[in-house]
Protein backbone atom coordinates (compact mmCIF):
# COMPACT_ATOMS: atom_id res chain seq x y z
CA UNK A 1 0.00 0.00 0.00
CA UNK A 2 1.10 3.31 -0.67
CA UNK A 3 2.00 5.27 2.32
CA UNK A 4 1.55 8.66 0.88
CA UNK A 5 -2.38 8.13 1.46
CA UNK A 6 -2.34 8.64 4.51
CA UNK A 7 -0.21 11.63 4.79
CA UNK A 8 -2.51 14.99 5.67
CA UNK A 9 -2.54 17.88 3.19
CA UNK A 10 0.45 19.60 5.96
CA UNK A 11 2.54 17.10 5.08
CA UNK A 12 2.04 16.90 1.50
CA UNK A 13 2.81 20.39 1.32
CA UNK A 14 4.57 21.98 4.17
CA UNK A 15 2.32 24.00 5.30
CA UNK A 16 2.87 26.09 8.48
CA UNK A 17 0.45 25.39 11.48
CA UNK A 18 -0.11 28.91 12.44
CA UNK A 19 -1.13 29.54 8.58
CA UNK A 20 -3.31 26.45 8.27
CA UNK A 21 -4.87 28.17 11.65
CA UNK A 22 -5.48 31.33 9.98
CA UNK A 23 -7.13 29.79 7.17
CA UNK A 24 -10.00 28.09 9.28
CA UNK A 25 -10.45 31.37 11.27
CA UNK A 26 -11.19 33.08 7.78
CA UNK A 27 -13.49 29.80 7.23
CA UNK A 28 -15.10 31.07 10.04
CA UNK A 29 -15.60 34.65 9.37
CA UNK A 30 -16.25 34.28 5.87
CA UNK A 31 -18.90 31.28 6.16
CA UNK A 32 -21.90 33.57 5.95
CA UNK A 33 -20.92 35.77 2.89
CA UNK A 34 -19.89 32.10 1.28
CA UNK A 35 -23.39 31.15 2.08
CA UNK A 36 -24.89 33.76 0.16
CA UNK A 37 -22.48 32.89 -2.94
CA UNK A 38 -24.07 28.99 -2.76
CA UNK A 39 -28.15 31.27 -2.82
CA UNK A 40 -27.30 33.01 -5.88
CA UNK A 41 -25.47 29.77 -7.32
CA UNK A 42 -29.14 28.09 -7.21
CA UNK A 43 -30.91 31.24 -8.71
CA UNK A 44 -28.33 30.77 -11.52
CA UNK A 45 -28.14 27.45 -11.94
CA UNK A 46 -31.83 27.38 -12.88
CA UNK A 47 -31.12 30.47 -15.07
CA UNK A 48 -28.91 28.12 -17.23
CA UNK A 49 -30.74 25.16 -16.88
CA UNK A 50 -34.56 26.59 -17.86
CA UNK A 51 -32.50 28.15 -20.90
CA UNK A 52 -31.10 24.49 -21.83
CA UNK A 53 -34.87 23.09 -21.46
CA UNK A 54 -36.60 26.04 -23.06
CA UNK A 55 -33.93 25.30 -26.70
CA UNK A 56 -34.77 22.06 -26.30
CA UNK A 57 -30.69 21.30 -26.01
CA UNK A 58 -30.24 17.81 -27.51
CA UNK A 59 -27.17 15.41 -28.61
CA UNK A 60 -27.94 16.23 -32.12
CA UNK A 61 -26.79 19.78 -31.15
CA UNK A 62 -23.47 18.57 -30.23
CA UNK A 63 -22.12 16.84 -33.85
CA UNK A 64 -19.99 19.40 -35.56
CA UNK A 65 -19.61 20.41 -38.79
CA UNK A 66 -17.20 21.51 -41.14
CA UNK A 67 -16.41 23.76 -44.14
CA UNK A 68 -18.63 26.47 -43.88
CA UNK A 69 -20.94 25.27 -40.97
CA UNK A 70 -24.07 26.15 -42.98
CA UNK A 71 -27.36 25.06 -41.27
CA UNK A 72 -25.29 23.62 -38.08
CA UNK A 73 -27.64 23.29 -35.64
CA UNK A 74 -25.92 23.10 -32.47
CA UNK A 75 -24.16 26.61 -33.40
CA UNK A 76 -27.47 27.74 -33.69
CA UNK A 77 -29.09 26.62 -30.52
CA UNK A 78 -26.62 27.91 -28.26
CA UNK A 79 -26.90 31.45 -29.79
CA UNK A 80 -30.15 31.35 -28.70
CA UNK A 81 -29.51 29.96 -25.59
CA UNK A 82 -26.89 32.86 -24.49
CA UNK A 83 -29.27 35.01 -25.29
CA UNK A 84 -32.10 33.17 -22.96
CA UNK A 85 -29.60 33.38 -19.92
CA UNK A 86 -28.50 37.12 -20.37
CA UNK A 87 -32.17 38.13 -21.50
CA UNK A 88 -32.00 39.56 -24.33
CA UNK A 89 -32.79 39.31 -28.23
CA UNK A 90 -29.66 37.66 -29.55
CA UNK A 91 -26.45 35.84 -28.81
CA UNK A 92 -23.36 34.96 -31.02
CA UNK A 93 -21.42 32.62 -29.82
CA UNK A 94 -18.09 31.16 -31.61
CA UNK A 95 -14.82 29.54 -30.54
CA UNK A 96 -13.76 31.51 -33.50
CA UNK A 97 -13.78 34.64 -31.41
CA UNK A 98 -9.83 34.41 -29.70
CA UNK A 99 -10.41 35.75 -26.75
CA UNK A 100 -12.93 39.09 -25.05
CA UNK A 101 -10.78 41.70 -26.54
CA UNK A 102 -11.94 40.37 -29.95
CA UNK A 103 -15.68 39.49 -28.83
CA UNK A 104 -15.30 43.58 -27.93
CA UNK A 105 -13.38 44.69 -30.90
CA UNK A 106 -15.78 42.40 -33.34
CA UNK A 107 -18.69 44.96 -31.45
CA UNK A 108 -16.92 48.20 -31.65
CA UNK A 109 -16.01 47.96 -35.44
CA UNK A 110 -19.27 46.63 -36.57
CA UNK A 111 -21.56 48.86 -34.71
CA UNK A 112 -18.90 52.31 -35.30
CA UNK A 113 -18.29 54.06 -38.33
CA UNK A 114 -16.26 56.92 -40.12
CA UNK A 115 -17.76 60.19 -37.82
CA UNK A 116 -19.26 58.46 -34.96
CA UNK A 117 -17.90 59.54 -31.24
CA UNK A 118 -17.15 56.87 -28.69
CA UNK A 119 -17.46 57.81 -24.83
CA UNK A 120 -15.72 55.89 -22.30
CA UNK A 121 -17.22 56.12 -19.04
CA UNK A 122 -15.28 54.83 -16.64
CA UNK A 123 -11.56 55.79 -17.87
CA UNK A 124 -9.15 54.08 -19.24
CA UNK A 125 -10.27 50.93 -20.68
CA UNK A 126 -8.51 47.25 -19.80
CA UNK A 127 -4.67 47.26 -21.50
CA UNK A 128 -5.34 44.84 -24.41
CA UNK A 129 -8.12 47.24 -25.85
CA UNK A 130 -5.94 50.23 -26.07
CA UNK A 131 -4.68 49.20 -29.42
CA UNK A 132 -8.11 48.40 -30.42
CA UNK A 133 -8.97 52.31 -29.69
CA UNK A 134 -6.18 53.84 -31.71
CA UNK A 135 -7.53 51.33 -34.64
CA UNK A 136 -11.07 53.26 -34.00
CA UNK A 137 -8.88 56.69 -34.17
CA UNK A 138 -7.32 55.73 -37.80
CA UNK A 139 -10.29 54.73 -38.89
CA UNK A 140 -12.03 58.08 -38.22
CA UNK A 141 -13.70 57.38 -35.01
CA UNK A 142 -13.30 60.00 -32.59
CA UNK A 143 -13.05 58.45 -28.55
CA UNK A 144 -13.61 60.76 -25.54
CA UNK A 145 -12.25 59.11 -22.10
CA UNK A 146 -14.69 60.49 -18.98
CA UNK A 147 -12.08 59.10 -15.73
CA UNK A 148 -13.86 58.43 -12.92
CA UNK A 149 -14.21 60.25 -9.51
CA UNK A 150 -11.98 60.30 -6.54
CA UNK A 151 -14.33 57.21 -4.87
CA UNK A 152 -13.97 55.37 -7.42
CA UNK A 153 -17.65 55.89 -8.70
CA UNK A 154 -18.96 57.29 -12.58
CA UNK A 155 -18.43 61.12 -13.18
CA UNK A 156 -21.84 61.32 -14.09
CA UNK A 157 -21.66 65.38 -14.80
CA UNK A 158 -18.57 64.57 -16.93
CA UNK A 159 -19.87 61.66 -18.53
CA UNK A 160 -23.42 63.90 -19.70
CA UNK A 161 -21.12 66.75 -20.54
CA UNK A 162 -19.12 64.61 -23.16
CA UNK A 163 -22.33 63.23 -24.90
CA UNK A 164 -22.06 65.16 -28.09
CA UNK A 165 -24.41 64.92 -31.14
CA UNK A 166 -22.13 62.70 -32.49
CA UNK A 167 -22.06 60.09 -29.44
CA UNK A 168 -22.97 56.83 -30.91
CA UNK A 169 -21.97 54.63 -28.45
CA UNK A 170 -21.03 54.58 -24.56
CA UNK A 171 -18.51 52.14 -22.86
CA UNK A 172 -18.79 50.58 -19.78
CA UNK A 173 -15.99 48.30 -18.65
CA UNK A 174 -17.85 46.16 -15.70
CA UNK A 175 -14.63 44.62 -13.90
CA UNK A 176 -11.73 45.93 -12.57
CA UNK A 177 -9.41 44.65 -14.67
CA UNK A 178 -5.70 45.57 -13.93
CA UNK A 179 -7.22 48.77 -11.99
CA UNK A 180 -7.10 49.20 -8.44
CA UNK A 181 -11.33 50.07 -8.24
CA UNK A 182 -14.19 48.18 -7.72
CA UNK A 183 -15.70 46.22 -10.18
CA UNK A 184 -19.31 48.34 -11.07
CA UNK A 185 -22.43 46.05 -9.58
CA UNK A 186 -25.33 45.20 -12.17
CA UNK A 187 -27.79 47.78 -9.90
CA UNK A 188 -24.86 50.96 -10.70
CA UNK A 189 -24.64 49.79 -14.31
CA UNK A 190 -28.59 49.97 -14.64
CA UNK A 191 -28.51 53.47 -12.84
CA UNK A 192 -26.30 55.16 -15.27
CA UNK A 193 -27.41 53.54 -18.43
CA UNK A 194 -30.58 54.84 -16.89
CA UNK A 195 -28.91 58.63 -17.33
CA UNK A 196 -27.58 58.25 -20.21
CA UNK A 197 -30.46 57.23 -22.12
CA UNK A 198 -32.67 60.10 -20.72
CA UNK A 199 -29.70 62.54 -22.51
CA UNK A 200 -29.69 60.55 -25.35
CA UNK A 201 -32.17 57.44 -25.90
CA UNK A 202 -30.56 55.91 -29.57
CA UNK A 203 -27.41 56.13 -28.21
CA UNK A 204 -25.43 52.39 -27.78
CA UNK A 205 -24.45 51.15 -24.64
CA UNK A 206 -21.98 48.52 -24.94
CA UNK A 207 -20.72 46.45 -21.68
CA UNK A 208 -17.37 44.32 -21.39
CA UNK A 209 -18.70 41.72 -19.61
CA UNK A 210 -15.54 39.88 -18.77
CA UNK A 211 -15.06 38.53 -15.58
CA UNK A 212 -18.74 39.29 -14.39
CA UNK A 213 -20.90 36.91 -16.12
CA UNK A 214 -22.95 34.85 -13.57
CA UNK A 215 -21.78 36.59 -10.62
CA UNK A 216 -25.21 38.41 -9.64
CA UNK A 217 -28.68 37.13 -10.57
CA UNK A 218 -29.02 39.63 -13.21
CA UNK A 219 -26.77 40.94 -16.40
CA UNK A 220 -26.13 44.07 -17.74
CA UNK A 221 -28.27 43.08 -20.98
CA UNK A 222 -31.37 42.60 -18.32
CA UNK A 223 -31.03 46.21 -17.01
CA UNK A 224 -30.62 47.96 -20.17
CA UNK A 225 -27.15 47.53 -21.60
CA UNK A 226 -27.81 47.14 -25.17
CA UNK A 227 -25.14 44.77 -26.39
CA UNK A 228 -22.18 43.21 -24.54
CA UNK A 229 -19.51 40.60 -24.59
CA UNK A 230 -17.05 38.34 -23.24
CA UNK A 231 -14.47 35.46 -23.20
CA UNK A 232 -15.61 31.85 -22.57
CA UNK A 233 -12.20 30.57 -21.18
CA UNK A 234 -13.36 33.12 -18.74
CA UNK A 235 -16.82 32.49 -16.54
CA UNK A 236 -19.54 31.21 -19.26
CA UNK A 237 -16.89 28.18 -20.61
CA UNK A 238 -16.90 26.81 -17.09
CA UNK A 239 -13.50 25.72 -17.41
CA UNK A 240 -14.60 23.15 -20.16
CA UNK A 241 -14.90 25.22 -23.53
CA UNK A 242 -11.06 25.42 -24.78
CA UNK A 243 -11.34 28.49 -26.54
CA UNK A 244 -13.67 31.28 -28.08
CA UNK A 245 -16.38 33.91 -26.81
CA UNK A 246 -19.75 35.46 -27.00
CA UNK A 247 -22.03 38.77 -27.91
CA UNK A 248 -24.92 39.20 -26.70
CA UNK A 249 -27.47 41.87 -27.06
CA UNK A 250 -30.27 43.24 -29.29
CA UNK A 251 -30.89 41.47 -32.66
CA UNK A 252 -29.55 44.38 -34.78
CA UNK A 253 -26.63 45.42 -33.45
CA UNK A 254 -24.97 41.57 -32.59
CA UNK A 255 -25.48 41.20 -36.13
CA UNK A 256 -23.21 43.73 -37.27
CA UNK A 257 -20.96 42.61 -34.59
CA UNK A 258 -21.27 39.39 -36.44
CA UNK A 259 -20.32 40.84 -39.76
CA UNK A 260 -17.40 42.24 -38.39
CA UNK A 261 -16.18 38.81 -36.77
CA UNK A 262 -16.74 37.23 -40.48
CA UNK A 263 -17.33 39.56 -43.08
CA UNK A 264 -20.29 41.73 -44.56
CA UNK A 265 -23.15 39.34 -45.96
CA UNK A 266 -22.04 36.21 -44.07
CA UNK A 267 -22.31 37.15 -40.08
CA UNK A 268 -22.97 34.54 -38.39
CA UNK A 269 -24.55 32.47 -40.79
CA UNK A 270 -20.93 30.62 -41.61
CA UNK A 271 -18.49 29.08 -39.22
CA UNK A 272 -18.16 25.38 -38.67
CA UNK A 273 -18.06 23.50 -35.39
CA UNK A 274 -15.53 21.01 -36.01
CA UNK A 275 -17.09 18.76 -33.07
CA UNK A 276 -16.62 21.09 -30.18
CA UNK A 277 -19.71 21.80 -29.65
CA UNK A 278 -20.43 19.71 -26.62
CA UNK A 279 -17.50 21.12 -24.73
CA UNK A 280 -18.89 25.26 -25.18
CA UNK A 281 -22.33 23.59 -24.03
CA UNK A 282 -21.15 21.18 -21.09
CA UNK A 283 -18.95 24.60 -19.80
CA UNK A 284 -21.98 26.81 -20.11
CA UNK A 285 -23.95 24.38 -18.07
CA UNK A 286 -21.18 24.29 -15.64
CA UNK A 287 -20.38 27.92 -15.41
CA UNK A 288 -22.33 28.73 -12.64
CA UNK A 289 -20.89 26.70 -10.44
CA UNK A 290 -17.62 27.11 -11.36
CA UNK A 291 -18.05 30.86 -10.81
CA UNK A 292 -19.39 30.35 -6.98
CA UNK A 293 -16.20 27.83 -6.46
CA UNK A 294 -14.15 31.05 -7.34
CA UNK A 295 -16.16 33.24 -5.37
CA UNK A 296 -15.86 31.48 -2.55
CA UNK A 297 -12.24 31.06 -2.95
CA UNK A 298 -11.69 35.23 -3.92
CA UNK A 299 -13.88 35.99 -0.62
CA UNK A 300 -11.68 33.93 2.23
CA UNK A 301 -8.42 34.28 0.10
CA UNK A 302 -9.40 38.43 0.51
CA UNK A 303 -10.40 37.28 4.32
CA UNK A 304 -7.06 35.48 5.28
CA UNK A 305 -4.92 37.70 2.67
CA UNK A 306 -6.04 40.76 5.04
CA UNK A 307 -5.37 38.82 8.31
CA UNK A 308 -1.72 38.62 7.26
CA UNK A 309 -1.27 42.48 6.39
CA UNK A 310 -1.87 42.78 2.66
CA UNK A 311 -3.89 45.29 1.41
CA UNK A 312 -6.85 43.51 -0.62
CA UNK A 313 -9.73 44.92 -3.08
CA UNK A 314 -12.23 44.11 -2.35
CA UNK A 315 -12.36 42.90 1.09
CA UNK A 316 -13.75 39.66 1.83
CA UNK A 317 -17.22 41.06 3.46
CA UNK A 318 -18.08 43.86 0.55
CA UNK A 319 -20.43 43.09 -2.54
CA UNK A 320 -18.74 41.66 -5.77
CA UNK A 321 -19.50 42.07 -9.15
CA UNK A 322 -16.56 40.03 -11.06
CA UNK A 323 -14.48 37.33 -9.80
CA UNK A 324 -10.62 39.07 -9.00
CA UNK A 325 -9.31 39.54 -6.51
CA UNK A 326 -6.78 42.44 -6.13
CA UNK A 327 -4.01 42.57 -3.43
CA UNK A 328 -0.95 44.90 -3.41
CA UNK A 329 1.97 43.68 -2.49
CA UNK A 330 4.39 46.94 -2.75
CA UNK A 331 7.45 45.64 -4.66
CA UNK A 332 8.45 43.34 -8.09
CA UNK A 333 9.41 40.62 -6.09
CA UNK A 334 6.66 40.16 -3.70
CA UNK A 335 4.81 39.72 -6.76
CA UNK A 336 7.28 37.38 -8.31
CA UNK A 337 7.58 35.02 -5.13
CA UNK A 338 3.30 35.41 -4.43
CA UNK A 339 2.83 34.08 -7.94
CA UNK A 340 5.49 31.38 -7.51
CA UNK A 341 3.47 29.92 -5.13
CA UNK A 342 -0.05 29.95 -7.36
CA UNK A 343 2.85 27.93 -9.80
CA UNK A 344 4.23 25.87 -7.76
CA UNK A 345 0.41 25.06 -6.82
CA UNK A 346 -1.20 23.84 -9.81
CA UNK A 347 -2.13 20.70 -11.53
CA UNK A 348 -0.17 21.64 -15.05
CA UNK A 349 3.55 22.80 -15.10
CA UNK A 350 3.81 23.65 -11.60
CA UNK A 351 8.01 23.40 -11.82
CA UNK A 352 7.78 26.37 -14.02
CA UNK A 353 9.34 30.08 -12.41
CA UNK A 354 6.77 32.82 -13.60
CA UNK A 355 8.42 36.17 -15.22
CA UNK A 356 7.94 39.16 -16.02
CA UNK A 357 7.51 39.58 -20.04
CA UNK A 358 6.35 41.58 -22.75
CA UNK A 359 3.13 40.67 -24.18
CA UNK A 360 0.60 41.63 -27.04
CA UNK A 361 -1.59 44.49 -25.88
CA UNK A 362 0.19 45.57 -22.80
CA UNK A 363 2.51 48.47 -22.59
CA UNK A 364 4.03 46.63 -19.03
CA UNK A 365 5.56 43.86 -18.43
CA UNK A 366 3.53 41.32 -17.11
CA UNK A 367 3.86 38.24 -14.48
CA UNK A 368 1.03 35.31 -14.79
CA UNK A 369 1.10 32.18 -13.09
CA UNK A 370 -1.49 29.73 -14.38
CA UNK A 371 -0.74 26.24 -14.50
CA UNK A 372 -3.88 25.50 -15.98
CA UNK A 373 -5.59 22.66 -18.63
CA UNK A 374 -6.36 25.81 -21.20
CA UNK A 375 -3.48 28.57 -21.92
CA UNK A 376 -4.48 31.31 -20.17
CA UNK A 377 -7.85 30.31 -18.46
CA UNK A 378 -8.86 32.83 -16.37
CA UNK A 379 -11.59 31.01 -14.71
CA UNK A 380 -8.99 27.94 -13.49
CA UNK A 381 -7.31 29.40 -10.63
CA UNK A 382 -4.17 31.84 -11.51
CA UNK A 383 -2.51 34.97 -10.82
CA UNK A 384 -1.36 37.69 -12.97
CA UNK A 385 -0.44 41.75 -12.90
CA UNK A 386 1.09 44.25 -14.31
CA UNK A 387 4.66 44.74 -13.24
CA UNK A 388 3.92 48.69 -12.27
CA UNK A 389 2.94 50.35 -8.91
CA UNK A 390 0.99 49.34 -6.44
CA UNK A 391 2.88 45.77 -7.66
CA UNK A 392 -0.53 43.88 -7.37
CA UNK A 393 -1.39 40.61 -8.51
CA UNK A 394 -5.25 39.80 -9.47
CA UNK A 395 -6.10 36.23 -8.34
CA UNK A 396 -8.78 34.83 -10.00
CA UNK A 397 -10.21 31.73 -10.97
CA UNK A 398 -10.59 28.66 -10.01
CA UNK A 399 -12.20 24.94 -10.63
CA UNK A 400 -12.56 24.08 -7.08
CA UNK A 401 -12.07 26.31 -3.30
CA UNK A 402 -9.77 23.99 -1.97
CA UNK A 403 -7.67 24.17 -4.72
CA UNK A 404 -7.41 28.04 -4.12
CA UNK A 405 -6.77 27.30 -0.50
CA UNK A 406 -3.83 25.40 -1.66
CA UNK A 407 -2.63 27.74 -3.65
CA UNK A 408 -3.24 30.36 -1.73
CA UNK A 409 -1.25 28.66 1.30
CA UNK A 410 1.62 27.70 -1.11
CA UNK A 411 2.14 31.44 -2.01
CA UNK A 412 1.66 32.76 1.73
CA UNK A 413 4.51 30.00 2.28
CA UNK A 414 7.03 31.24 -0.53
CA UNK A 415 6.68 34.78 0.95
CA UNK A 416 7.69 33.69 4.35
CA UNK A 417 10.63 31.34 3.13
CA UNK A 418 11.77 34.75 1.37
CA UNK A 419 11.83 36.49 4.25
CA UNK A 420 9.18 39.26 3.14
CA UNK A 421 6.09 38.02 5.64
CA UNK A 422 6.27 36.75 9.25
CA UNK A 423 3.72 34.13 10.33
């Protein structure tokens, strides 16, 4: 028999006892907050699953097809169920879309032409869409930026101010992203699409939707947002879907968005399946509770995180509205050794060192630990940032809370065999 059965998770991984300690005292303050994650997980689990009975979902939607996907039913289906769960007119959902910068750029350059104005309401948008703006700039879009206030909240007099004539479309970026603010609740998004729309009612609301989906009982699309989109190797794939992402929103406009992803007469009338199918409906299906696993795990990481002096956003007893989990750590190598840890942690390439490099779309470097099943999952546990001040890392993520207790513990333990926390 193999003796390493009966060895306890401490001596698996080293764990100090004061830390384990620490962890179930955060088990214990956080339990009700995590209780109210597991009520909203039942709201939208039925959410999902009345949308999989109402399409009728069968195994005949899950055979792929190939060339140029005409007819393909299961493509079909689970446009329309996306657009059951986020309650609204249309979905469009493709692992041909690379990731949510594209599911937003595919929006922005189908529903923006030559002349129209572009506010951004809540500063600067999320790195990887910068370059995505200056293509809107050379193609004779003009973009106004509206910051937001000193607490963090919209500039509503700023943002009415900068609604010109022109205004076509308004920007809302729901999650934090690399910023150190809160992510905007579905109840503050409604409010100021609410303005908005009494200065201007045809004007477009669009809502990046990353990192949000499935976190409250409602969506931006069921409190006005117009159109929206997102990643699915973030929250809808449910760890499952390997690649691609989703717009949602009225009929009209996710059909230009479609043109734009394809080209101009095809939409989203073309695109073959290739047999993965079942995987972007299995992860949808899972999604919700894969999102309450990291919920739970983002609310008593923030809890414990706290305990041991880091300075966390949000903390572990406020209201969330995305999945990350901000904490500064105040110098390059705190980060470096805190996402070690997340490494040295997971299931896939957990020998690896992470490093700070260069990548597409980011003007820092940046450090990402993610030993996860899909490159770059965001909704498998990892840890990323830019390498900039406050030096924070976003955690995020993650199949199951005990595996974010793990790797939470494993990074708490790198920092103190570094010297730069005491236990």
């Amino acid at each position: 028999m193999n003796s390493d059965i009966n060895k306890t998770k401490t001596d698996l991984f080293d764990f100090n006892n004061k830390l384990l300690e620490k962890g179930e005292s955060a088990l214990r303050i956080t339990q009700s907050k995590r209780e109210e994650i597991r009520k909203r997980l039942f709201f939208n689990q039925q959410k999902v699953l009345r949308a999989f009975i109402e399409e009728e979902v069968g195994e005949h939607h899950f055979y792929g097809s190939t060339g140029y996907g005409f007819s393909d039913m299961g493509r079909e289906c689970l446009d329309r169920v996306y657009a059951r769960i986020f309650g609204c007119e249309a979905g469009l959902v493709r692992w041909q879309i690379v990731s949510g910068t594209h599911a937003l750029s595919s929006i922005l350059f189908g529903n923006l032409r030559p002349g129209d104005h572009l506010l951004i309401a809540m500063g600067d948008p999320y790195d990887t869409l910068q370059p995505v703006m200056k293509g809107l700039e050379e193609w004779g879009i003009t973009i106004s930026t509206v910051p937001l206030d000193d607490g963090g909240n919209f500039d509503i007099e700023n943002i009415i101010k900068n609604i010109k004539d022109s205004t076509k479309m308004v920007l809302i970026q729901r999650s934090r992203g690399y910023s150190w603010r809160y992510s905007f609740r579905v109840s503050e998004i409604k409010d100021i699409i609410s303005i908005i729309k009494s200065k201007k009612p045809d004007i477009i609301v669009m809502v990046d939707n990353c990192y949000g989906e499935l976190v409250e009982s409602e969506e931006p699309t069921q409190v006005g947002a117009d159109i929206m989109g997102g990643s699915l190797i973030k929250n809808m794939g449910g760890a499952i879907a390997p690649t691609g992402g989703y717009v949602v929103g009225k009929q009209e406009m996710v059909e230009k968005a479609s043109h734009s992803l394809t080209c101009p007469g095809v939409g989203g009338d073309e695109g073959s399946t290739l047999g993965i199918s079942r995987l972007l409906f299995q992860g949808t299906f899972f999604a919700p509770q894969i999102v309450a696993n990291a919920l739970e795990g983002s609310v008593w990481s923030s809890c414990l995180l706290e305990m041991l002096g880091f300075d966390v956003s949000p903390r572990w007893y406020e209201e969330r509205s995305d999945i990350i989990q901000a904490i500064a750590l105040g110098s390059p190598k705190a980060q470096e050794v805190f996402c070690k840890g997340i490494q040295k942690a997971s299931p896939v390439d957990a020998r690896a060192i992470p490093e700070g490099v260069d990548m597409p779309g980011y003007e820092d470097k940046i450090l990402m630990a993610g030993g996860t099943f899909i490159q770059g999952s965001s909704i498998e546990l990892s840890c990323d940032g830019p390498m900039r001040p406050p030096y924070a890392v976003y955690l995020q993520g993650g199949i199951s809370f005990a595996h974010i207790q793990l790797g939470v513990y494993q990074a708490v333990t790198e920092m103190c065999k570094e010297g730069l926390i005491a236990l």
